[in-house]
Protein backbone atom coordinates (compact mmCIF):
# COMPACT_ATOMS: atom_id res chain seq x y z
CA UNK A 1 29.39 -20.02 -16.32
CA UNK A 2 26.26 -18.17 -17.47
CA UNK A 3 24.73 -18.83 -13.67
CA UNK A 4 27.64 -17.37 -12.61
CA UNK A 5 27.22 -14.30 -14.22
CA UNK A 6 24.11 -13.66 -13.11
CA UNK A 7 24.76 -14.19 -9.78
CA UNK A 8 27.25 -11.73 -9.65
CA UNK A 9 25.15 -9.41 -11.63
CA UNK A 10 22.34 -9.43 -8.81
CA UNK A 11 25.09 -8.68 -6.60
CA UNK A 12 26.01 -6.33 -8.28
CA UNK A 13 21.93 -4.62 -8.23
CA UNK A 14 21.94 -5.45 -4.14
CA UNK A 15 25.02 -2.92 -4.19
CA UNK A 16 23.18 -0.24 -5.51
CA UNK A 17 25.37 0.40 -8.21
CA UNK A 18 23.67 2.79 -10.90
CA UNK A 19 25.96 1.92 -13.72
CA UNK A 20 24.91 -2.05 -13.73
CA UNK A 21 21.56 -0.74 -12.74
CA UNK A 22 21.04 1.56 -16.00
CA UNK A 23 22.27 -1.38 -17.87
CA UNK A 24 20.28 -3.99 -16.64
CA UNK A 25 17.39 -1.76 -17.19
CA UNK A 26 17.92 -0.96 -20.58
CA UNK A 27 18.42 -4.69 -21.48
CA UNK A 28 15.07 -5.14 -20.65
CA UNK A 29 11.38 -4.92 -22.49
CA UNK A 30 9.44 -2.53 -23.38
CA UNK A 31 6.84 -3.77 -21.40
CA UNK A 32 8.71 -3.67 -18.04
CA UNK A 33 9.83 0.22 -19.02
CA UNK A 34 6.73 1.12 -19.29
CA UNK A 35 5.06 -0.73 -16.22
CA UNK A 36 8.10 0.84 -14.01
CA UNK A 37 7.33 4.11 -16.15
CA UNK A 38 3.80 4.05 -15.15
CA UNK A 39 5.33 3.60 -11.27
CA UNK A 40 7.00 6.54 -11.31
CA UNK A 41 4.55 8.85 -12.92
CA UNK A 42 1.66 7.33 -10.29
CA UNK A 43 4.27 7.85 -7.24
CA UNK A 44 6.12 11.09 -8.39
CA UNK A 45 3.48 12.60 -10.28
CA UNK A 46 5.54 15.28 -12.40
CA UNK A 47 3.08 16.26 -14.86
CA UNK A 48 0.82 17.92 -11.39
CA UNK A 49 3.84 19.12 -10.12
CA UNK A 50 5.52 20.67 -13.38
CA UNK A 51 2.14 21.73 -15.33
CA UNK A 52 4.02 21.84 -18.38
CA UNK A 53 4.24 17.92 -18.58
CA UNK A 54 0.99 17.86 -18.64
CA UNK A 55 0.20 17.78 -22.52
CA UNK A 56 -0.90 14.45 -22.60
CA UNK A 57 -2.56 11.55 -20.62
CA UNK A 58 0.87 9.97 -19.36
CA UNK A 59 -0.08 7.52 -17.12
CA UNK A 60 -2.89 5.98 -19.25
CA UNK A 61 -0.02 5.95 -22.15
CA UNK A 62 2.35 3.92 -19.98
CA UNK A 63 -0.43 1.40 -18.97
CA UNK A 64 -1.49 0.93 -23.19
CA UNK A 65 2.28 0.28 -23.81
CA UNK A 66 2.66 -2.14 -21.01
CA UNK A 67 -0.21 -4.02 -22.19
CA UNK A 68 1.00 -3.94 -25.88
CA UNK A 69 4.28 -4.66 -24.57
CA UNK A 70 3.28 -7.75 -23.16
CA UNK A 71 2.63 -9.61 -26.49
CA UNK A 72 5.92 -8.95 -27.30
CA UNK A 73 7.50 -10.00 -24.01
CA UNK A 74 8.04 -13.93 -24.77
CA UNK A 75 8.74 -13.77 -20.91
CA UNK A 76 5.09 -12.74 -19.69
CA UNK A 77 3.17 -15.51 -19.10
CA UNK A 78 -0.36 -15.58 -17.25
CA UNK A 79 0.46 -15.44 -13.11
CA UNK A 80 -2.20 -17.74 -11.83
CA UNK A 81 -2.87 -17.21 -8.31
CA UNK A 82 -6.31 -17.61 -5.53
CA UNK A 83 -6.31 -13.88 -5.13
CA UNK A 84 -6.77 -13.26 -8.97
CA UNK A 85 -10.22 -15.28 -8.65
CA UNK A 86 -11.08 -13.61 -5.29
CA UNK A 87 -10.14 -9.73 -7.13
CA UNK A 88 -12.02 -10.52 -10.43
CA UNK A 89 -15.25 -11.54 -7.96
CA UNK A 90 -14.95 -8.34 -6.85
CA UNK A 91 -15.08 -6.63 -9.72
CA UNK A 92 -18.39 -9.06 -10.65
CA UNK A 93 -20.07 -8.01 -7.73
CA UNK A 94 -19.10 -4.44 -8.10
CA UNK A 95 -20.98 -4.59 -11.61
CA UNK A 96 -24.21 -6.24 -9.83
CA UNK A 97 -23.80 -3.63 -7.82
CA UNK A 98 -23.88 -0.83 -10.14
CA UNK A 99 -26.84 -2.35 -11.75
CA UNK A 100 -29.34 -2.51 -9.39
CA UNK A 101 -27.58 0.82 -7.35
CA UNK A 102 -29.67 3.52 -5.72
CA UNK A 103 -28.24 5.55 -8.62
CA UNK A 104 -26.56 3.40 -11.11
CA UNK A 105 -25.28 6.66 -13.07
CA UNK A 106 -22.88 7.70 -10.17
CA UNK A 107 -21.86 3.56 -10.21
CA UNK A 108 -20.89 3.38 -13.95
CA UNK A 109 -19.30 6.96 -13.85
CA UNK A 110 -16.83 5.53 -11.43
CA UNK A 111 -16.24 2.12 -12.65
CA UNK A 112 -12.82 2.98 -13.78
CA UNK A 113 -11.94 3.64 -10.11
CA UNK A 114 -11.93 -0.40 -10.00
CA UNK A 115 -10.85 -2.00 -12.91
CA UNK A 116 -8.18 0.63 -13.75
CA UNK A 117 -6.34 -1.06 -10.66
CA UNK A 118 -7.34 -4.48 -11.36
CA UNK A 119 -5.46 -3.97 -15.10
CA UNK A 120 -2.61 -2.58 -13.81
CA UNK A 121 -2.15 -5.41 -11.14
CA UNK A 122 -2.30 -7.86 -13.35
CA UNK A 123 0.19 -6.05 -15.61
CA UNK A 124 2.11 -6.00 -12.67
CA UNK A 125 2.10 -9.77 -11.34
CA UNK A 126 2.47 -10.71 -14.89
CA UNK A 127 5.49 -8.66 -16.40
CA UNK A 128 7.59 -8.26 -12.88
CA UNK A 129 8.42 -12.09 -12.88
CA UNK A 130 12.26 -11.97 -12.43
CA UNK A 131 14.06 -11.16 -8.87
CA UNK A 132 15.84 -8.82 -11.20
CA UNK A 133 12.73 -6.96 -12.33
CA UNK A 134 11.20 -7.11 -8.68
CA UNK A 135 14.01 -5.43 -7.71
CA UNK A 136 14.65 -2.63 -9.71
CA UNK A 137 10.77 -2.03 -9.76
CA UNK A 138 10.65 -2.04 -5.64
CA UNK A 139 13.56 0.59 -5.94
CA UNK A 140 11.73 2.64 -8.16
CA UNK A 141 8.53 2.11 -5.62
CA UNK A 142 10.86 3.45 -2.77
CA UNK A 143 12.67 6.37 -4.53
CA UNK A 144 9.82 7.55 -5.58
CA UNK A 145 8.60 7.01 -2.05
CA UNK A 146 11.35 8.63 -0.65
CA UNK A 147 11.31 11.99 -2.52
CA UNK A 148 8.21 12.81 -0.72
CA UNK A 149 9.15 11.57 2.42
CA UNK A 150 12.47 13.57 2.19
CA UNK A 151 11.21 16.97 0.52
CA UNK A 152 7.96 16.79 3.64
CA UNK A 153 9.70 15.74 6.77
CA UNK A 154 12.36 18.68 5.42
CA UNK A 155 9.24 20.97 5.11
CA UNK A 156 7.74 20.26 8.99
CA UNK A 157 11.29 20.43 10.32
CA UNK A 158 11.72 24.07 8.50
CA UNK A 159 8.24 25.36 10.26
CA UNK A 160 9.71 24.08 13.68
CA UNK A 161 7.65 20.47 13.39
CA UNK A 162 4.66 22.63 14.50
CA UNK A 163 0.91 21.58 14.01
CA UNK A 164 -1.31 23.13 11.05
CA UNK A 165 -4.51 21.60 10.28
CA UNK A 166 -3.69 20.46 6.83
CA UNK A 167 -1.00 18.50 8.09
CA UNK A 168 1.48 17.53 5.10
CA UNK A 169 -0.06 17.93 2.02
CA UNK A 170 2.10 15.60 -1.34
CA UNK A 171 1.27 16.87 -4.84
CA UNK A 172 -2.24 16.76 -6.58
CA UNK A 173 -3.53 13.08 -7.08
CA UNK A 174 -3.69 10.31 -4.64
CA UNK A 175 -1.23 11.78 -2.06
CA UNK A 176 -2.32 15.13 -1.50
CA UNK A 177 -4.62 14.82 1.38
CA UNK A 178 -2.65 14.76 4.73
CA UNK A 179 -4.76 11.43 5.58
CA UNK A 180 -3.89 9.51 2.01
CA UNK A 181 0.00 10.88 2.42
CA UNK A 182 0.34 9.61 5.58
CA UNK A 183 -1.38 5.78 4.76
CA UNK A 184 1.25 6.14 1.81
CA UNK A 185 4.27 6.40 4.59
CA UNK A 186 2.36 3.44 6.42
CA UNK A 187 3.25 1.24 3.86
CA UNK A 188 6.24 2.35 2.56
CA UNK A 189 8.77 2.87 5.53
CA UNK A 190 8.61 -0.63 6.32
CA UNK A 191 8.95 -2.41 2.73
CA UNK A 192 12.22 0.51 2.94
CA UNK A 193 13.53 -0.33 6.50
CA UNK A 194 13.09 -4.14 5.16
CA UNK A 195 15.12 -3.71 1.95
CA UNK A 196 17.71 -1.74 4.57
CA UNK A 197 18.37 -4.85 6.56
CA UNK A 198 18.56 -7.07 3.13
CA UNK A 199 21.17 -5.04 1.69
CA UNK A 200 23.20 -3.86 4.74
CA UNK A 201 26.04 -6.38 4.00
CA UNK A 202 25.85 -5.33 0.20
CA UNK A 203 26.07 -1.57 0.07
CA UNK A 204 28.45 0.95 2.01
CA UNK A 205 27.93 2.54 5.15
CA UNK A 206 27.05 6.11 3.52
CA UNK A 207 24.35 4.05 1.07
CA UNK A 208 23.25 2.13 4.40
CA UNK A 209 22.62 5.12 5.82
CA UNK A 210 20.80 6.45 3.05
CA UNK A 211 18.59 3.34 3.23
CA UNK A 212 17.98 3.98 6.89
CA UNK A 213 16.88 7.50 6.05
CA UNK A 214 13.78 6.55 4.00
CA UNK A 215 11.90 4.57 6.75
CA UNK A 216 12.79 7.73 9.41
CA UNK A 217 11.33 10.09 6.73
CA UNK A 218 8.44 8.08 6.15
CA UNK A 219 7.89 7.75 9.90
CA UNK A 220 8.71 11.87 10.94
CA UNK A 221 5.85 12.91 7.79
CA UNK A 222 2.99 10.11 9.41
CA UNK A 223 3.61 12.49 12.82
CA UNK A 224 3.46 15.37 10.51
CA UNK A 225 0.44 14.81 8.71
CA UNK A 226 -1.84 15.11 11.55
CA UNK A 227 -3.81 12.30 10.72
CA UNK A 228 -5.31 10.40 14.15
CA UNK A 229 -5.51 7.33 12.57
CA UNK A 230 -2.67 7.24 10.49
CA UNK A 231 -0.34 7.48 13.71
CA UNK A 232 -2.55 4.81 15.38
CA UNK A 233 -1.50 2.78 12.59
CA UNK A 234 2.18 3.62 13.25
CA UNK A 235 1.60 2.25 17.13
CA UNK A 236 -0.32 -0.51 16.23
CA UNK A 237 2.75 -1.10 13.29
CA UNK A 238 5.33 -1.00 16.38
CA UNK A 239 3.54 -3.11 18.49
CA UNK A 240 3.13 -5.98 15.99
CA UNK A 241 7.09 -5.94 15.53
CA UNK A 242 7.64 -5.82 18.92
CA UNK A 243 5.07 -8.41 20.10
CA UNK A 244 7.21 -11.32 20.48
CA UNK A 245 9.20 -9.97 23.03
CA UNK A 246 7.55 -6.73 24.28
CA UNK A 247 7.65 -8.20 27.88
CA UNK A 248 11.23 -8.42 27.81
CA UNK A 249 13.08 -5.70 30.42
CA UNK A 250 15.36 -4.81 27.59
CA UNK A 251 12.38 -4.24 24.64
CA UNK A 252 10.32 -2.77 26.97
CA UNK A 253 12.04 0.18 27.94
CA UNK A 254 13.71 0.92 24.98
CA UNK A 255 10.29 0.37 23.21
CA UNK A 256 8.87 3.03 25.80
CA UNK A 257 11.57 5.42 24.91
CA UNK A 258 10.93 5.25 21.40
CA UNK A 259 7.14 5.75 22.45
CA UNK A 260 7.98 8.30 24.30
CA UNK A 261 10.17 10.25 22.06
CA UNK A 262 7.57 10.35 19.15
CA UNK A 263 5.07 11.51 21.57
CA UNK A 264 6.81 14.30 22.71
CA UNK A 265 7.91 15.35 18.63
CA UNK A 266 3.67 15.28 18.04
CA UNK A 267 3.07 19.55 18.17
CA UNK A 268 0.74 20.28 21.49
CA UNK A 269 -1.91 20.78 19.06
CA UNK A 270 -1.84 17.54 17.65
CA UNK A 271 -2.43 15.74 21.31
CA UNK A 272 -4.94 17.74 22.14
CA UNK A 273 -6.80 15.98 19.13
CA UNK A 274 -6.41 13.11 20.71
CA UNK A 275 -7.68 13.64 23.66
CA UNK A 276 -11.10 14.82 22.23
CA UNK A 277 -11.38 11.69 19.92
CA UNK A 278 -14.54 10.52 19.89
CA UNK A 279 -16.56 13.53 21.18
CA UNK A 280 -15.06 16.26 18.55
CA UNK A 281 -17.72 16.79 15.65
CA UNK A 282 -15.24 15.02 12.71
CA UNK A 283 -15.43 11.90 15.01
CA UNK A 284 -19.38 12.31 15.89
CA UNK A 285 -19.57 12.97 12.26
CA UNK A 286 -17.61 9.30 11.23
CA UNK A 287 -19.64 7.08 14.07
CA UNK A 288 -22.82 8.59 12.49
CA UNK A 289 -21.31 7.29 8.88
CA UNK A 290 -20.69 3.69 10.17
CA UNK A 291 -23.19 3.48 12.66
CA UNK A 292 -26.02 4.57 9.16
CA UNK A 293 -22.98 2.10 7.26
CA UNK A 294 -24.27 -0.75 9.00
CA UNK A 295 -27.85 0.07 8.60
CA UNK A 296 -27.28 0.38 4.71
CA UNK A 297 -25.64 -3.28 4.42
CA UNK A 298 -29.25 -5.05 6.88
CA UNK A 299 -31.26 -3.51 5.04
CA UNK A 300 -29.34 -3.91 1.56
CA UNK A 301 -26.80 -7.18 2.24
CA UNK A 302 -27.01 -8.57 -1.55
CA UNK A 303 -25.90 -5.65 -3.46
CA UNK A 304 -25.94 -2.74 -1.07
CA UNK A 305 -27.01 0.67 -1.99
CA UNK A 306 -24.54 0.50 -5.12
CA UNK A 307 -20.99 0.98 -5.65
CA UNK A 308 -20.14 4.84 -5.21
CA UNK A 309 -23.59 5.08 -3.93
CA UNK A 310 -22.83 6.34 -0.29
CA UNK A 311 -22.88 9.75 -0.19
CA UNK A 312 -25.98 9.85 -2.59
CA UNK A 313 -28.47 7.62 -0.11
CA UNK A 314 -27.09 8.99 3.16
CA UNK A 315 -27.79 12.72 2.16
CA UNK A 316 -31.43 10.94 0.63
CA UNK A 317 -32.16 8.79 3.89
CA UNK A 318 -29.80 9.82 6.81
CA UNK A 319 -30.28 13.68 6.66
CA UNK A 320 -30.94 14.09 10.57
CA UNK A 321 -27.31 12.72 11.12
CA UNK A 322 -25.74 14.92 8.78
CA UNK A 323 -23.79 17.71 10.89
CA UNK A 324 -21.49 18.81 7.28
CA UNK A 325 -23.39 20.85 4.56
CA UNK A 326 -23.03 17.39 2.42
CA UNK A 327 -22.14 13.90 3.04
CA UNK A 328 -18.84 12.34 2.51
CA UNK A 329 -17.91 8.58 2.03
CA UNK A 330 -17.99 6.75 5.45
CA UNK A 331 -14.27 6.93 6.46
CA UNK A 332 -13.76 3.05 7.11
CA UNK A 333 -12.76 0.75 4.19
CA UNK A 334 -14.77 -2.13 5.61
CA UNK A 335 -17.97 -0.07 6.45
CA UNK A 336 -17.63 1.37 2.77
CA UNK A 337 -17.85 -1.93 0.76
CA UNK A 338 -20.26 -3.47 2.56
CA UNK A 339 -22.65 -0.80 2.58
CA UNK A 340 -21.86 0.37 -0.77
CA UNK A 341 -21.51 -3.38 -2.21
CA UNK A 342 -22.90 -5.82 0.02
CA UNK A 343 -21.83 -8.49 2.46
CA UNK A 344 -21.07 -10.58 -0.25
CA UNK A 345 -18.24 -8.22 -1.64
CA UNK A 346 -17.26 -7.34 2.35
CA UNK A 347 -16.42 -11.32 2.82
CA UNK A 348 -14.07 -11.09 -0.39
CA UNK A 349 -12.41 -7.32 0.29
CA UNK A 350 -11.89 -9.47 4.10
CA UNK A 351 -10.94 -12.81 2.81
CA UNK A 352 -8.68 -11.44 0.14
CA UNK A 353 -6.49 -9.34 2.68
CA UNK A 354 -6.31 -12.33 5.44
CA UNK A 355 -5.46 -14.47 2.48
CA UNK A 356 -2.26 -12.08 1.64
CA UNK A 357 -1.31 -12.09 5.42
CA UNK A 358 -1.36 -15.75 5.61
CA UNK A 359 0.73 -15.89 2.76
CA UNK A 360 2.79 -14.41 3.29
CA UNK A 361 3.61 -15.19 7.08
CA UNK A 362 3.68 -18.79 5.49
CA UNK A 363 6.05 -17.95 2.62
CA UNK A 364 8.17 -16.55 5.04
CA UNK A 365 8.67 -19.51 7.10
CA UNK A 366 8.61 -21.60 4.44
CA UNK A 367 12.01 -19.62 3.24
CA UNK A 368 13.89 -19.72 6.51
CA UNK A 369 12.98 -23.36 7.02
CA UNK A 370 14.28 -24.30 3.77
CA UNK A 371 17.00 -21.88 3.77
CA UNK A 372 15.67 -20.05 0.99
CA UNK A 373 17.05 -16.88 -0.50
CA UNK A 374 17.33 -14.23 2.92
CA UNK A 375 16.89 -11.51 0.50
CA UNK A 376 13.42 -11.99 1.03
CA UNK A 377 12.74 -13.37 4.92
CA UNK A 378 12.78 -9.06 5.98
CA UNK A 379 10.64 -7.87 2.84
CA UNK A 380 8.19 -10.91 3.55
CA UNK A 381 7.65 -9.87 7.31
CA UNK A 382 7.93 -6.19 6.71
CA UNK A 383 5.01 -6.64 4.25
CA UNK A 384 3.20 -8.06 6.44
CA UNK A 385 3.33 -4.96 8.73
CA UNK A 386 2.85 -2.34 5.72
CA UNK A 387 -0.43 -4.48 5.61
CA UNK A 388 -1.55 -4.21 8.63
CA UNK A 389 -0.76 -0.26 8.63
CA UNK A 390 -3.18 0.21 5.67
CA UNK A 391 -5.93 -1.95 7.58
CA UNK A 392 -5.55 -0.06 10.98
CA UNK A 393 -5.06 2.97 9.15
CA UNK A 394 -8.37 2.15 6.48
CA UNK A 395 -10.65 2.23 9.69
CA UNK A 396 -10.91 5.62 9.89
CA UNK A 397 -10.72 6.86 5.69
CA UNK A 398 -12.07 5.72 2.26
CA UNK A 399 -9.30 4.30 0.57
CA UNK A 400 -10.79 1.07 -1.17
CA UNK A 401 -9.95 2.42 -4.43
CA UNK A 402 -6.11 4.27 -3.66
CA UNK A 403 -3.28 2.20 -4.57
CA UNK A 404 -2.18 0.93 -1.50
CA UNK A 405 -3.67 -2.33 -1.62
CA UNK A 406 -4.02 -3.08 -4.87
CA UNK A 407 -0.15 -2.37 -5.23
CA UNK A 408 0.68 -4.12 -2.29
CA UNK A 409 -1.38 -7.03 -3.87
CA UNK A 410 1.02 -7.24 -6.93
CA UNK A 411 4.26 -7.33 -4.79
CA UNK A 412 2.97 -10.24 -2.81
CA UNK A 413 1.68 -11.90 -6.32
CA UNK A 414 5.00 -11.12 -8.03
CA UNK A 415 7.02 -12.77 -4.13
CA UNK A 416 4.83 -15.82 -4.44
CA UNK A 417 5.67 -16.02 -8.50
CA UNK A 418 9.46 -15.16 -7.97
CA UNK A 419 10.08 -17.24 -4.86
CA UNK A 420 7.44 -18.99 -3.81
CA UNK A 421 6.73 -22.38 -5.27
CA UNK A 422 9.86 -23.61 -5.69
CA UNK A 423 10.91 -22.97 -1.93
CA UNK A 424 7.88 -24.41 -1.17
CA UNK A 425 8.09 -27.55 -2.85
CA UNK A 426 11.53 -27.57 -1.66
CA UNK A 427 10.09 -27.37 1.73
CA UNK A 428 7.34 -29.93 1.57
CA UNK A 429 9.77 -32.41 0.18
CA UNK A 430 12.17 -32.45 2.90
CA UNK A 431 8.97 -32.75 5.56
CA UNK A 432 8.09 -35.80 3.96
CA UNK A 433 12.15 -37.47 3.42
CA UNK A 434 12.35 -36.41 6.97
């Protein structure tokens, strides 16, 4: 009877209902309020946006209580996984780095930029450890999500969807750059189209609707933003959906159409940037920074010229190739932590990301071969493609230490925890009665 019950209750969640919703939520620990708290106040950021708020250190509060809620959660118990081993390597080699760095002040000063994500991760991947709790905390991930994809698409729309050179900006924190905002979309709208599909025969049609709203706002502020790389990511994103059957007459042309129709909604302005990629100063600029990357990690591939230490020893050693008054960080994830960290800590940034993809492709399969929960078969390949966004995306801006990964991380951590091993041991049993 009590399995019962919560099996209608979840249904009762998938429906979107805010009453049971509320409830649920408040039936829960401290420690998951104030992990989902900390969510919201990363995502929505209302202490920037309503200075007022901002009397005291909010988010840093919500992380403390999550941690002290977790010795009072009997329910949070230690997540063991391969990628916790391969992220607290990182963090090793990011402290060998600092201490033999070209300047090992600027390394300590931003040590926090590291191991602030690497506690809330595991906060995360330890305390969300229900479907229940995955659930609500996705929603909150998407909602929060979807208010700035909402209020920024409704902003370019209201100037006429024309081109400015800021692109979109969010509020102040790790969304307000154009470029950032736009990565942010990358990886949300397809987590929110997947969680459309999951729920479609749950909700009602105006909720559905809703749903399908928050990947079309995601997509409409990635053309807005004017970031070159961040729509590259977007075709690249289509592509890999489409890739099974993009030779098919009927895929084809309506993918073309759909091609077609977002190239004609990019403003004039913004094609014209792509058309002098590559020979524009910005882009001369960014093939100097990887081009002197690479140098960095030959002649530095143990610990590499030390974590945060880019801009320091380019403006020190690469000054011809400077065309900007002062250096910035190289623009390309991978070109960033191996020159900055070595080719030691490039191996394990790469291994750790390919390890998530091949999880959870396999998880995936694993659940529609054993006929596992189809909650989950969308989110699982939908992740996959927020993943790839963020990689494509990464090639072209620093973003090692945003929360895009490291978030994306603890929803793949929390999947594996929540569904994983028992579908696959379900799985690998009926290989071998078979």
């Amino acid at each position: 009877m009590v399995r019962k019950q919560k099996e209608i209750f979840a249904q009762d969640l998938f429906r979107l209902e805010l009453a049971p919703m509320w409830r649920y939520f408040k039936s829960e620990s401290f420690a998951f309020w104030m992990i989902c708290f900390y969510l919201f106040l990363e995502y929505v950021r209302p202490q920037s946006i309503i200075p007022e708020l901002d009397f005291l250190p909010w988010t840093q509060l919500a992380v403390l209580g999550s941690l002290a809620g977790c010795f009072i959660d009997k329910t949070v118990k230690w997540n063991s996984t391969p990628l916790n081993s391969l992220l607290f390597l990182f963090f090793i080699l990011i402290l060998i780095s600092s201490a033999f760095a070209y300047d090992s002040s600027i390394s300590y000063r931003y040590l926090e930029n590291f191991y602030t994500w690497l506690i809330i991760y595991l906060l995360v991947v330890n305390i969300v450890n229900s479907k229940n709790r995955f659930f609500i905390f996705i929603c909150i991930f998407l909602l929060a999500s979807f208010k700035l994809s909402l209020s920024l698409s409704i902003t370019w729309a209201m100037r006429g969807f024309a081109f400015t050179g800021w692109g979109l900006s969010g509020p102040p924190g790790f969304f307000q750059n154009s470029g950032e905002l736009a990565i942010q979309m990358l990886v949300y709208w397809p987590v929110a189209f997947a969680i459309a599909i999951a729920l479609k025969s749950y909700v009602t049609r105006i909720k559905y609707y809703i749903l399908l709203l928050m990947p079309i706002t995601g997509i409409m502020v990635i053309l807005g933003a004017s970031s070159r790389g961040a729509q590259l990511a977007l075709f690249v994103q289509l592509i890999l959906l489409n890739f099974r059957s993009i030779f098919k007459v009927k895929v084809l042309v309506a993918f073309s159409i759909i091609l077609f129709s977002l190239w004609n909604i990019l403003p004039q302005e913004q094609k014209e940037r792509f058309q002098v990629a590559g020979d524009d100063r910005t882009s001369i600029q960014r093939l100097f920074y990887w081009e002197n990357g690479f140098e960095m990690m030959k002649s530095h591939p143990v610990t590499g010229v030390g974590y945060f230490n880019f801009v320091k020893y380019y403006e020190s050693f690469f000054r011809e190739d400077l065309l900007y008054e002062r250096a910035e960080l190289p623009h390309n994830i991978f070109v960033q932590v191996g020159a900055e960290l070595g080719v030691f800590a490039l191996i394990i940034y790469v291994l750790s990301i390919v390890f998530v993809y091949l999880k959870t492709a396999r998880l995936r399969k694993h659940l529609i071969s054993s006929g596992g929960d189809c909650f989950y078969i969308p989110l699982l390949k939908y992740l996959n493609v927020s993943l790839v966004g963020f990689v494509v995306a990464g090639q072209f801006v620093s973003v090692v230490y945003y929360p895009f990964l490291w978030i994306h991380f603890s929803f793949f951590v929390c999947l594996i925890n929540i569904v994983g091993a028992k579908n696959i041991d379900r799985f690998r049993q009926g290989r071998r009665n078979d």
